[in-house]
C-alpha atoms as a PDB file:
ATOM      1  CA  UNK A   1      -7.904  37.457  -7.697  1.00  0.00           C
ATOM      2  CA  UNK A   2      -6.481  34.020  -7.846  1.00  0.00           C
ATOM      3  CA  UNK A   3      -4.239  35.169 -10.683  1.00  0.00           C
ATOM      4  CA  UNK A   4      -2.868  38.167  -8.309  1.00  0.00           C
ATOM      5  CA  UNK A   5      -2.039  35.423  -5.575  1.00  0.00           C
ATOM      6  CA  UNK A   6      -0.152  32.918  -7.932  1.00  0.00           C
ATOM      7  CA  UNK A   7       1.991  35.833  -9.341  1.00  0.00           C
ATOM      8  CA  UNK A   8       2.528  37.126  -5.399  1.00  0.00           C
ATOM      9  CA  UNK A   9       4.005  33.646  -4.637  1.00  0.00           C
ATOM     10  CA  UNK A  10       6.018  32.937  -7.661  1.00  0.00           C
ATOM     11  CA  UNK A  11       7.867  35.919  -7.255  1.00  0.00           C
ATOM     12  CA  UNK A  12      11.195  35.004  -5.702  1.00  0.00           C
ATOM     13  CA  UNK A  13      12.158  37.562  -2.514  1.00  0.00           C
ATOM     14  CA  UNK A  14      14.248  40.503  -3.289  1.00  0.00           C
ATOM     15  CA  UNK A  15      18.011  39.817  -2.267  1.00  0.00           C
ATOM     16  CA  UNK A  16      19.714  42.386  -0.349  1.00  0.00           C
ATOM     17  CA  UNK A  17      23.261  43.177  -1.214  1.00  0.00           C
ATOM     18  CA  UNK A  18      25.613  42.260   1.316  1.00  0.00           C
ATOM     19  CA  UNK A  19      28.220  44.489   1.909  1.00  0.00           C
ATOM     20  CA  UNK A  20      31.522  43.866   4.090  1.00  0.00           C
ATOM     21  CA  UNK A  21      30.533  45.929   7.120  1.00  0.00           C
ATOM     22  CA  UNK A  22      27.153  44.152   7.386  1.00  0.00           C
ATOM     23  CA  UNK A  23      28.659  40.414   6.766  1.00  0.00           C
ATOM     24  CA  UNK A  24      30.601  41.044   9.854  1.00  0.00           C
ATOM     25  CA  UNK A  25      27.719  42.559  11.986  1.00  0.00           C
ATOM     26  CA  UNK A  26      25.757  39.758  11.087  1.00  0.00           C
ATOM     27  CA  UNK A  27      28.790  37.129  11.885  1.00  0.00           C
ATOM     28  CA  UNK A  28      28.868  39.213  15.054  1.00  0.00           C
ATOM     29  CA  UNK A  29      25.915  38.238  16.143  1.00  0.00           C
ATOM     30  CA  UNK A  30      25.594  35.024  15.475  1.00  0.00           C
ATOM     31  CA  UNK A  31      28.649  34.323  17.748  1.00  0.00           C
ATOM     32  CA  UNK A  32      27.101  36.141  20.737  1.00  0.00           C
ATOM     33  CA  UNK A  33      23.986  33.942  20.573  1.00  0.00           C
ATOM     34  CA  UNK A  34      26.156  31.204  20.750  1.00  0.00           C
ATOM     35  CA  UNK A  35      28.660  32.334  23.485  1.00  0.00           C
ATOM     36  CA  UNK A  36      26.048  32.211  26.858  1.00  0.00           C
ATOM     37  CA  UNK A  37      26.851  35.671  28.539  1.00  0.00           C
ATOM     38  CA  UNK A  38      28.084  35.659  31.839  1.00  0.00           C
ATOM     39  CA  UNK A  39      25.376  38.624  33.087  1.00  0.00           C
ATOM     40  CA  UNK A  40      22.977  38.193  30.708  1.00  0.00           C
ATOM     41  CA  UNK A  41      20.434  37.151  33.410  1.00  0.00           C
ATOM     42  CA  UNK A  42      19.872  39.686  36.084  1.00  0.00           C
ATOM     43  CA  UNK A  43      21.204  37.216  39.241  1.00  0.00           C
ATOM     44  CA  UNK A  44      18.181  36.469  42.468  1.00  0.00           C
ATOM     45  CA  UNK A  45      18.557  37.897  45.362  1.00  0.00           C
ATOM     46  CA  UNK A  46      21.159  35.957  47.714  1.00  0.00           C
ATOM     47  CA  UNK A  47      18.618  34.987  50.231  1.00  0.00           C
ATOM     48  CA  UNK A  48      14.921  35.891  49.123  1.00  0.00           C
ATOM     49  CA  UNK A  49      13.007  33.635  51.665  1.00  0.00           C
ATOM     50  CA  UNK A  50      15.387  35.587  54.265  1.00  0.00           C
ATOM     51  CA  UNK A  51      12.982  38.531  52.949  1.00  0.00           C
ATOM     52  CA  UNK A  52      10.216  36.873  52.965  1.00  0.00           C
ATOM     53  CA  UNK A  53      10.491  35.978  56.767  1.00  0.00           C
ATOM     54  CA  UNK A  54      11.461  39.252  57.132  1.00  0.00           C
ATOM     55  CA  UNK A  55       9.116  41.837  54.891  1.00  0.00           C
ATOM     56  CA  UNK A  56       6.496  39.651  54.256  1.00  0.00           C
ATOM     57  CA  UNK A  57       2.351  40.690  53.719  1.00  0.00           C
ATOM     58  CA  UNK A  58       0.874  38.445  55.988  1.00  0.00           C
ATOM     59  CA  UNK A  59       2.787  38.673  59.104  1.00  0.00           C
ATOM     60  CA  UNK A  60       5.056  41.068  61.320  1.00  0.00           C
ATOM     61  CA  UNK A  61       7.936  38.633  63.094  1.00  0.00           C
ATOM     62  CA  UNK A  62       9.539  39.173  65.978  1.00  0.00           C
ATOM     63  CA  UNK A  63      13.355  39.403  64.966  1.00  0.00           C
ATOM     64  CA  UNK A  64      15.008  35.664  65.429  1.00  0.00           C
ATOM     65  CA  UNK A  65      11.430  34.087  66.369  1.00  0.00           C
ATOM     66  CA  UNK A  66      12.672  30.675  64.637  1.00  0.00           C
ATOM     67  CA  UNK A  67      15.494  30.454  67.123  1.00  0.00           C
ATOM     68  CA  UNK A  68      13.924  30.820  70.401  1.00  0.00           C
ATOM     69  CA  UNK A  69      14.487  28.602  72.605  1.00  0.00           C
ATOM     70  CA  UNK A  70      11.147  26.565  73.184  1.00  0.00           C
ATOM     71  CA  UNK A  71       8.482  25.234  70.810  1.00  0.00           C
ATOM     72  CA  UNK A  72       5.927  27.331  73.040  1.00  0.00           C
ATOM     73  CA  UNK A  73       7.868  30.380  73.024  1.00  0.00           C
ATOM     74  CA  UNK A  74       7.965  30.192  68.833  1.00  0.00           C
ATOM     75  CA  UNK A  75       4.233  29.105  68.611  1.00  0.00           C
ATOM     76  CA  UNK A  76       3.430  32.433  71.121  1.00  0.00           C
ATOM     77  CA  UNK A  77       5.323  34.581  69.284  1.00  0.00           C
ATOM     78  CA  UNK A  78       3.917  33.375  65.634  1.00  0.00           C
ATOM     79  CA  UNK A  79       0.314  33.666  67.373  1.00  0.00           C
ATOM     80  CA  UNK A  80       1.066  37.045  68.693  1.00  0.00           C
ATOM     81  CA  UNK A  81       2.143  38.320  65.543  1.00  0.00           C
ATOM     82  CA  UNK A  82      -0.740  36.434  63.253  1.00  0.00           C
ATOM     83  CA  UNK A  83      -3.818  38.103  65.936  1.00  0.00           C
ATOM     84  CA  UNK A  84      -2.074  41.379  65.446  1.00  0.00           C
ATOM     85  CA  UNK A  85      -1.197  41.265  61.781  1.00  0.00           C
ATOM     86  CA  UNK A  86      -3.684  43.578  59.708  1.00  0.00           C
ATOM     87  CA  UNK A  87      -2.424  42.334  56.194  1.00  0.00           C
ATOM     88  CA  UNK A  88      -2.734  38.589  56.285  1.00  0.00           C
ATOM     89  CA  UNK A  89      -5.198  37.523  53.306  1.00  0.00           C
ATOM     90  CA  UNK A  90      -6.023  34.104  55.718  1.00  0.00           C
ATOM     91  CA  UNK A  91      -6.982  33.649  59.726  1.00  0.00           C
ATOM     92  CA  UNK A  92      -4.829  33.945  62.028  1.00  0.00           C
ATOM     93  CA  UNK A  93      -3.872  30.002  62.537  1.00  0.00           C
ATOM     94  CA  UNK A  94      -3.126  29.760  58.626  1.00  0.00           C
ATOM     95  CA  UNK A  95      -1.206  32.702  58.547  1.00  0.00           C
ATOM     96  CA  UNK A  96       1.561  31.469  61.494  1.00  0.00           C
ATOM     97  CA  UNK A  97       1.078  27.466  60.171  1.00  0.00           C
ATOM     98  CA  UNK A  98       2.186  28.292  57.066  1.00  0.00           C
ATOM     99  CA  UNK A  99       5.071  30.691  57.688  1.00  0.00           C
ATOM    100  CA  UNK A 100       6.428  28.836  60.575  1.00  0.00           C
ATOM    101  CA  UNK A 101       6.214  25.799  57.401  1.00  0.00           C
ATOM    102  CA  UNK A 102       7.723  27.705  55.362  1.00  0.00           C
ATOM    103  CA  UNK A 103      10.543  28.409  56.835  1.00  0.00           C
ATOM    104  CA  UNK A 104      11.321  24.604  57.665  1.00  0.00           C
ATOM    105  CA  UNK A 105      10.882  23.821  54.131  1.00  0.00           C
ATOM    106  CA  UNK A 106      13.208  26.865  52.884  1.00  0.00           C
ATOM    107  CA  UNK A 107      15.641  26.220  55.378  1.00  0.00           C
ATOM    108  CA  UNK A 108      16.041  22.194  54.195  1.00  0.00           C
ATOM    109  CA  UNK A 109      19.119  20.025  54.823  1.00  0.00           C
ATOM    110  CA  UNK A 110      20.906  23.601  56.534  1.00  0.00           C
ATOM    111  CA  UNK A 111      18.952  23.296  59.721  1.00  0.00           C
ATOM    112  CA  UNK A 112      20.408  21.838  62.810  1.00  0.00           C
ATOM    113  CA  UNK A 113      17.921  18.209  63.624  1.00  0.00           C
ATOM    114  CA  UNK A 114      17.634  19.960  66.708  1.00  0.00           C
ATOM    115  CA  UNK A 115      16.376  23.263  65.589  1.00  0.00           C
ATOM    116  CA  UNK A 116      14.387  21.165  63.051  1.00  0.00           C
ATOM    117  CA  UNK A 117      12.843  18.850  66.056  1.00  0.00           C
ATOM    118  CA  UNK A 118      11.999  22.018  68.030  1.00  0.00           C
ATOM    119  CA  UNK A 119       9.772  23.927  65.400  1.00  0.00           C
ATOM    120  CA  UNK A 120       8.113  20.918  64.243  1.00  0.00           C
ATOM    121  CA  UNK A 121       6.824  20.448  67.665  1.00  0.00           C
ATOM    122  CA  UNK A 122       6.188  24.092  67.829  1.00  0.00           C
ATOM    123  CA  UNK A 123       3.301  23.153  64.879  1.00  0.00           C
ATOM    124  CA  UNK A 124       1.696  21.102  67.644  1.00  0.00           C
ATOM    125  CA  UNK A 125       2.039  23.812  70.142  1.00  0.00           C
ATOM    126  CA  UNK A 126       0.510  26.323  67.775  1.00  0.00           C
ATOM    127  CA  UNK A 127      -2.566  23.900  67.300  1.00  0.00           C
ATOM    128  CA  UNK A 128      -3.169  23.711  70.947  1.00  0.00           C
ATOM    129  CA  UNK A 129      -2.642  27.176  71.600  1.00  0.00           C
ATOM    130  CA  UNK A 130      -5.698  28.115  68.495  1.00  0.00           C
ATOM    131  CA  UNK A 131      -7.827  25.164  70.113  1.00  0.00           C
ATOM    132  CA  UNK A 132      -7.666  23.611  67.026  1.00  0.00           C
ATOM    133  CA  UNK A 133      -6.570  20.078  68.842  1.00  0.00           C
END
């Protein structure tokens, strides 16, 4: 047995003739893996936390919800739609908190301070309105 694997490693690997046609597939390829493709990667949708506001599991939203005009309009909406939502995996309080955070977090230095102002206080609101103060 041990002479079997001494002869199976001193045997040098069997060279493969290279012809023309397959020096230049093989040249071929090496200069695409070094030449990044422009639409090699399949490209993200535009605006997925858009859809996620707008399809997601946990919660139905009223269309334009985040630009009402009052924190306690938002926070009555996001309750409204949290109570009635059959899909959410959390409670109801959870569910709205952490969409209405979401969306401040996604939307980042491109909201207005006072859009940004308005749904922070609508957190507070939210709170009050799920006697959680």
């Amino acid at each position: 047995m041990a002479e079997r694997r001494k002869a199976a490693t001193s045997r040098k690997p069997a060279t493969r003739k290279t012809t023309r046609k397959t020096a230049r597939k093989t040249a071929a390829r090496k200069v695409d893996r070094a030449r990044p493709k422009s639409g090699a990667r399949k490209a993200s949708p535009k605006r997925w936390s858009q859809r996620v506001t707008r399809e997601s599991d946990a919660l139905d939203l009223k269309r334009g919800v985040f630009t009402l005009t009052s924190a306690k309009k938002i926070a009555a909406s996001l309750k409204r739609s949290a109570e009635h939502s059959s899909r959410r995996k959390a409670g109801a309080y959870r569910s709205a908190l952490s969409m209405l955070t979401f969306y401040i977090n996604r939307a980042g230095t491109t909201l207005p301070k006072t859009q940004r102002e308005r749904l922070q206080r609508a957190k507070g609101e939210l709170k009050r309105q799920f006697g959680r103060e």
